[in-house]
Protein backbone atom coordinates (compact mmCIF):
# COMPACT_ATOMS: atom_id res chain seq x y z
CA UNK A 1 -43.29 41.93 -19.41
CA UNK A 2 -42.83 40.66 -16.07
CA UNK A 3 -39.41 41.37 -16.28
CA UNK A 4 -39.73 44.50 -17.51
CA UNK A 5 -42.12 45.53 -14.30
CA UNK A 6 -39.36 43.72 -12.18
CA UNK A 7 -37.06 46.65 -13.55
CA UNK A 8 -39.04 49.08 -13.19
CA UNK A 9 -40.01 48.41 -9.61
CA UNK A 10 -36.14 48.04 -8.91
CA UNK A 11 -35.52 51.24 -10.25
CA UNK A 12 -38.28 52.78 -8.76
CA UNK A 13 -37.05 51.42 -5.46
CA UNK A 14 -33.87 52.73 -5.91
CA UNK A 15 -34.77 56.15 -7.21
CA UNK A 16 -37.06 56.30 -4.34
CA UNK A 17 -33.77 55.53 -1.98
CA UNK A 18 -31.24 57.78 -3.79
CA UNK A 19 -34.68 60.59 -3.38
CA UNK A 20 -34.72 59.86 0.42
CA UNK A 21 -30.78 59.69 0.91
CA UNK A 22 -30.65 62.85 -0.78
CA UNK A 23 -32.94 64.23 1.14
CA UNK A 24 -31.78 63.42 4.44
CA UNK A 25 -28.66 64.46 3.03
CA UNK A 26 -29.87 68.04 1.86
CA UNK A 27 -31.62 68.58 5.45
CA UNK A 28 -28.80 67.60 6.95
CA UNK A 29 -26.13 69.99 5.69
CA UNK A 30 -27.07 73.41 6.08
CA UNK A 31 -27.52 71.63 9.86
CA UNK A 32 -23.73 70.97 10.21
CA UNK A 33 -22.98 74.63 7.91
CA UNK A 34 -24.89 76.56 10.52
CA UNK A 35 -23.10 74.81 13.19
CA UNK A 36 -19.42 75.62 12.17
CA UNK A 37 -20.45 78.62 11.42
CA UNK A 38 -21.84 79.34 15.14
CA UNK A 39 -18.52 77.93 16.40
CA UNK A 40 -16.01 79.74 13.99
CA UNK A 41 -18.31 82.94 15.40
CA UNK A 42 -17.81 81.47 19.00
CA UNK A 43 -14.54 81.44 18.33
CA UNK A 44 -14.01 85.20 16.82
CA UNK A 45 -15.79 86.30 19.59
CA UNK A 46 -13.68 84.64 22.28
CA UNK A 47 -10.34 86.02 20.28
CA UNK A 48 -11.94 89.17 20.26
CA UNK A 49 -12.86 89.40 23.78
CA UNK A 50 -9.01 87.86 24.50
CA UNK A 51 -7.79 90.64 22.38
CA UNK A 52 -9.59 93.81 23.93
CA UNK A 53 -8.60 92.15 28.05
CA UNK A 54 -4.97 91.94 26.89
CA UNK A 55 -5.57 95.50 25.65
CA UNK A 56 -7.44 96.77 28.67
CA UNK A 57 -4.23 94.61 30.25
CA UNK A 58 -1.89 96.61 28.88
CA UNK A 59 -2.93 100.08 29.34
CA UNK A 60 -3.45 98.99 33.01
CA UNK A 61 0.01 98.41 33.02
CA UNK A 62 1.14 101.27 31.49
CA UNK A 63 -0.87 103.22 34.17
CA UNK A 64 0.72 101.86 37.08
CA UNK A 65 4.13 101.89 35.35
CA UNK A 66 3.79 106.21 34.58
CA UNK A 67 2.60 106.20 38.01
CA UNK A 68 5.51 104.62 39.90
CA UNK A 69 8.11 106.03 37.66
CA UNK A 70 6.06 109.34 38.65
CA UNK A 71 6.52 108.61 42.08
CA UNK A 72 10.43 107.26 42.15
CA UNK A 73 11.87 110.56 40.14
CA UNK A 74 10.27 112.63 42.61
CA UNK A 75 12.02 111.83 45.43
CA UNK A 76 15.56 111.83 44.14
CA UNK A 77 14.57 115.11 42.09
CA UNK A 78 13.50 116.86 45.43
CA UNK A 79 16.54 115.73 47.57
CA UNK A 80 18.66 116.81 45.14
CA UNK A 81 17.06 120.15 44.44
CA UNK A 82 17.06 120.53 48.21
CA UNK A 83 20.80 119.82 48.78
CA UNK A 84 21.59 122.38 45.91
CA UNK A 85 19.82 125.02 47.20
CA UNK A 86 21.70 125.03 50.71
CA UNK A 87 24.98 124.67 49.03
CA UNK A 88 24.21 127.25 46.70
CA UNK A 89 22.69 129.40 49.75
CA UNK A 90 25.03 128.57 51.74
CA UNK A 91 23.43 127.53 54.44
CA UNK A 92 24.60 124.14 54.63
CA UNK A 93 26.16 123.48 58.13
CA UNK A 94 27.76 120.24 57.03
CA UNK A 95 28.33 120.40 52.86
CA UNK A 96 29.50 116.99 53.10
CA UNK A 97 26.14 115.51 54.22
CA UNK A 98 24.15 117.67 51.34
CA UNK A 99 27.10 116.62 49.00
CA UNK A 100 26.33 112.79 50.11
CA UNK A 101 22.42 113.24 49.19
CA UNK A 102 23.39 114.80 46.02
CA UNK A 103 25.42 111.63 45.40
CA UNK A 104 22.64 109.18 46.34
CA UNK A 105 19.70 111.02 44.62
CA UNK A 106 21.76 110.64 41.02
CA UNK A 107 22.40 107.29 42.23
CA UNK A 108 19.04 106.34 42.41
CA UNK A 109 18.18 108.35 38.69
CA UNK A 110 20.85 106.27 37.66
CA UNK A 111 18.81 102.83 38.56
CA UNK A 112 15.66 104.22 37.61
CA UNK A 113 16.36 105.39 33.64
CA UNK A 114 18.96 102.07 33.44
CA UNK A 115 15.99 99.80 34.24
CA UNK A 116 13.49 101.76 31.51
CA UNK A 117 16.65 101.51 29.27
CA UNK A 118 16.48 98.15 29.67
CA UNK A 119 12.35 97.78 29.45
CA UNK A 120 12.70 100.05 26.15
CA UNK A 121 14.70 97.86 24.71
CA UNK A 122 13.06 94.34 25.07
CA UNK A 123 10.61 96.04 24.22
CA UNK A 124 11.61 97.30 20.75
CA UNK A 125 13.11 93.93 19.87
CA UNK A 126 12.82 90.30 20.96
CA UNK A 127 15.08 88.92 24.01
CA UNK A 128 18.12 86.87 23.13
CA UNK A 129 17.20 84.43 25.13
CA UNK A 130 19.74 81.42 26.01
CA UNK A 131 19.95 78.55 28.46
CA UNK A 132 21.88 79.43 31.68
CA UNK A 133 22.09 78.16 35.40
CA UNK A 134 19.62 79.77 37.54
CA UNK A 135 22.06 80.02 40.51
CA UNK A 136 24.73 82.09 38.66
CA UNK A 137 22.22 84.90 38.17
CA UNK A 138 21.24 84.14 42.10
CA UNK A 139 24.70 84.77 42.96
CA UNK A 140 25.11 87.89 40.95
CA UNK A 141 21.75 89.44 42.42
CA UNK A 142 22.67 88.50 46.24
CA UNK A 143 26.64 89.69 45.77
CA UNK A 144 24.89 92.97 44.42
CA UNK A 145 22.20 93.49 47.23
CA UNK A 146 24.77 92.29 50.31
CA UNK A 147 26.54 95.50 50.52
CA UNK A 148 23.37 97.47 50.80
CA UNK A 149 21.75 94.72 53.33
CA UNK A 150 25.01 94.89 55.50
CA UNK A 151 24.85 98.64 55.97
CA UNK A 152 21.02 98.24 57.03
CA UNK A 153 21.70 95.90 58.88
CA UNK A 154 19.13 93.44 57.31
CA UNK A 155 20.28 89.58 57.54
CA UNK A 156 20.56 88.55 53.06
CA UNK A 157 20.17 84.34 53.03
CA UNK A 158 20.10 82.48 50.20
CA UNK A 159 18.44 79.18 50.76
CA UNK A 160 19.19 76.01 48.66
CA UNK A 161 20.54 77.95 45.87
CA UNK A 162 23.64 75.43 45.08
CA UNK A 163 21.11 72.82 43.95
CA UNK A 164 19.33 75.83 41.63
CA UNK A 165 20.64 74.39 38.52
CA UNK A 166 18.47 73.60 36.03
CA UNK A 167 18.98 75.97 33.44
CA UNK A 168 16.75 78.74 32.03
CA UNK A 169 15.99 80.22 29.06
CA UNK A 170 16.62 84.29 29.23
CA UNK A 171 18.29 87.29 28.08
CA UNK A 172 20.87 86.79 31.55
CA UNK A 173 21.50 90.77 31.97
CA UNK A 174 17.72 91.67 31.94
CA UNK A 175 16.91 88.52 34.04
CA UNK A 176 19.77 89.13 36.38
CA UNK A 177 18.96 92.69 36.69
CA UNK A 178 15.24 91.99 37.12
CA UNK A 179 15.85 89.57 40.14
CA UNK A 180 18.49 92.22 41.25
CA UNK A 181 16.08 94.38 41.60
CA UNK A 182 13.05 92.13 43.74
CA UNK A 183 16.28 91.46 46.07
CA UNK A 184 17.29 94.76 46.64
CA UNK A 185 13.54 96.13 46.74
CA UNK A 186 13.32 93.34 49.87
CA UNK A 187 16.29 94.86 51.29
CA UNK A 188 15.70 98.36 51.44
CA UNK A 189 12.17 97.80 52.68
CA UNK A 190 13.31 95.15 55.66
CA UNK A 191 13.35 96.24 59.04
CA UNK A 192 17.12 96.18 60.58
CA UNK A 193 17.43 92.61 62.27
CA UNK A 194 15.05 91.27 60.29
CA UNK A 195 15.54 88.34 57.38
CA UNK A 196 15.40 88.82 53.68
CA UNK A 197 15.71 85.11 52.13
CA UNK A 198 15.79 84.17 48.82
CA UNK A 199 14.80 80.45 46.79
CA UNK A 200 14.46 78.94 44.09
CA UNK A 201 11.67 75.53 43.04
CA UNK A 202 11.36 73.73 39.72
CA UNK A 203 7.43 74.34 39.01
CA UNK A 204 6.24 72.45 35.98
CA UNK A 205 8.22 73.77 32.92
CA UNK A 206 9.23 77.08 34.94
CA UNK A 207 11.34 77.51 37.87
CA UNK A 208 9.83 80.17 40.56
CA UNK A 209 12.21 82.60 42.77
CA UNK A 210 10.85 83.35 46.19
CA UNK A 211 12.13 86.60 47.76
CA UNK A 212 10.47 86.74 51.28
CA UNK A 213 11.27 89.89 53.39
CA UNK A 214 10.10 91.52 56.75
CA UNK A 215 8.61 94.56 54.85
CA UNK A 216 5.40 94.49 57.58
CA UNK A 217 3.12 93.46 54.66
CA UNK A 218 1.21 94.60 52.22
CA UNK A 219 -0.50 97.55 53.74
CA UNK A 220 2.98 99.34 54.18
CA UNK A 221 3.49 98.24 50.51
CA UNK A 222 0.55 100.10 49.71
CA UNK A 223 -1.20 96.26 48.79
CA UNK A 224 -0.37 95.87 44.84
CA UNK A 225 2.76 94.60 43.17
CA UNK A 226 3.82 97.83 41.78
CA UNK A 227 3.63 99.85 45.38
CA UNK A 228 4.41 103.25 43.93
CA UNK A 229 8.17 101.57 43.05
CA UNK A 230 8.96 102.14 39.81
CA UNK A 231 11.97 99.01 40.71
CA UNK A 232 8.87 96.53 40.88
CA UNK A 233 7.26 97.48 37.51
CA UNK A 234 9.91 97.85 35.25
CA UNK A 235 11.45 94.16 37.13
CA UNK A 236 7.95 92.97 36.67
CA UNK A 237 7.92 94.40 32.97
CA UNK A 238 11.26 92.40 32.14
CA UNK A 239 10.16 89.39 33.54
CA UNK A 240 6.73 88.97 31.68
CA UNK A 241 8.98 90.27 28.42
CA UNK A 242 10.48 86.37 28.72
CA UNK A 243 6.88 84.99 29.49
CA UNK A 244 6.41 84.92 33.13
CA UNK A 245 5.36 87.19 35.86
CA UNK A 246 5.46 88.55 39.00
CA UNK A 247 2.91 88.04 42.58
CA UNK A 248 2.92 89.09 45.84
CA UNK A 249 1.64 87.78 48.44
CA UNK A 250 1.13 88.33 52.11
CA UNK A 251 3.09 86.55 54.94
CA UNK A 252 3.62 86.83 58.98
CA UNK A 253 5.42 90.22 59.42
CA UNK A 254 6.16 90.42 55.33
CA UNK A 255 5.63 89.79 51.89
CA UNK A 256 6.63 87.02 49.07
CA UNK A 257 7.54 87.95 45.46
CA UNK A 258 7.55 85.03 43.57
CA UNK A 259 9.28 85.54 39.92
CA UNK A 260 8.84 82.72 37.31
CA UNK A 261 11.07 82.36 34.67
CA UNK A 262 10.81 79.36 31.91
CA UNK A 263 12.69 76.49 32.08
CA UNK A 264 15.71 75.98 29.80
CA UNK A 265 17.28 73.11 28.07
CA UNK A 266 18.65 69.77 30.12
């Protein structure tokens, strides 16, 4: 008998445990359930939020790009207009000047739709990216932009670009075109005497190009990166398309684009 009540205290002990343990158990659950399910709502919400700012981001961009493209047509489309009409008049004291303009205006349409060709189609399909040295595409982008900086007079340096040779990792004629085009938008908005220079720094696992000009700063730039130059945002477009971007920032007498592009392979 004793033995028998020794049992059944033992089991009554341990039901009486397994009861609480089960218990505490069963309280405890819904405790964790409820929080994973707040955080896996946290979380929606954040990637939600993300989601509608890259949105928001992206129609912002598309603004500003309409606008400047707007903006750059119109001036070629009127000089050009205008030199046709005197020739066609004839009231053009010197045809060769109005036959220069002409020239220059299709010139500059010529830039403008090459550099939404190129947009359009990084845009349409994935960049074939592949590891080349950062200087080359310097080189190309200077040797482009001299000629231009030579007839106005503006002084083109490229600073420490020989030791620019860690690789990166882009399409080369959209990346080359890009920084083409933040060299030559330096150039043509440089005062005659003044410095355009041009450098490259490692920065983490990206390597930043500094084009620093004598453009009088941002308030003749209208104080945004895309100041009504349709150059800026498409260059700014083709340089996010690989994962980086595009700031400017204020200096003495100028401004400072800084482009980064990613790293390549060692």
């Amino acid at each position: 008998m004793a033995r028998v009540s020794k049992a059944l205290v033992a089991m009554c002990l341990a039901s009486s445990a397994a009861g609480w343990a089960l218990g505490r158990w069963t309280r405890r659950y819904p405790q964790t359930e409820l929080r994973w399910l707040r955080q896996e709502l946290t979380d929606a919400s954040n990637a939600l939020i993300e989601a509608e700012q890259g949105r928001a981001d992206l129609r912002r961009s598309q603004r500003e790009l309409i606008t400047a493209i707007s903006h750059e047509l119109r001036t070629p489309l009127a000089t050009i207009r205008a030199a046709a009409e005197a020739l066609q008049d004839g009231v053009a004291q010197e045809p060769e000047r109005y036959l220069e303009s002409l020239v220059g205006g299709a010139q500059r349409l010529n830039r403008v739709t090459g550099d939404l060709f190129e947009l359009a189609r990084i845009q349409a399909a994935p960049v074939d990216r592949m590891p080349t040295r950062l200087a080359d595409l310097l080189d190309s982008a200077l040797a482009t932009a001299l000629p231009v900086a030579l007839e106005r007079g503006v002084r083109l340096h490229g600073v420490g670009l020989d030791s620019a040779i860690d690789p990166v990792l882009v399409d080369i004629a959209v990346t080359t075109r890009a920084l083409t085009n933040l060299v030559m938008h330096a150039v043509r908005h440089t005062a005659p005497g003044e410095p355009v220079t041009v450098t490259a720094v490692v920065s983490g696992d990206e390597i930043e190009v500094i084009v620093v000009d004598g453009c009088g700063g941002l308030a003749d730039l209208g104080g945004s990166v895309d100041p009504g130059d349709a150059g800026l945002a498409i260059t700014r477009g083709l340089i996010r398309a690989h994962g980086g971007d595009v700031r400017i920032d204020q200096v003495t007498d100028g401004c400072r684009f800084i482009a980064r592009v990613p790293a390549g392979i060692s």
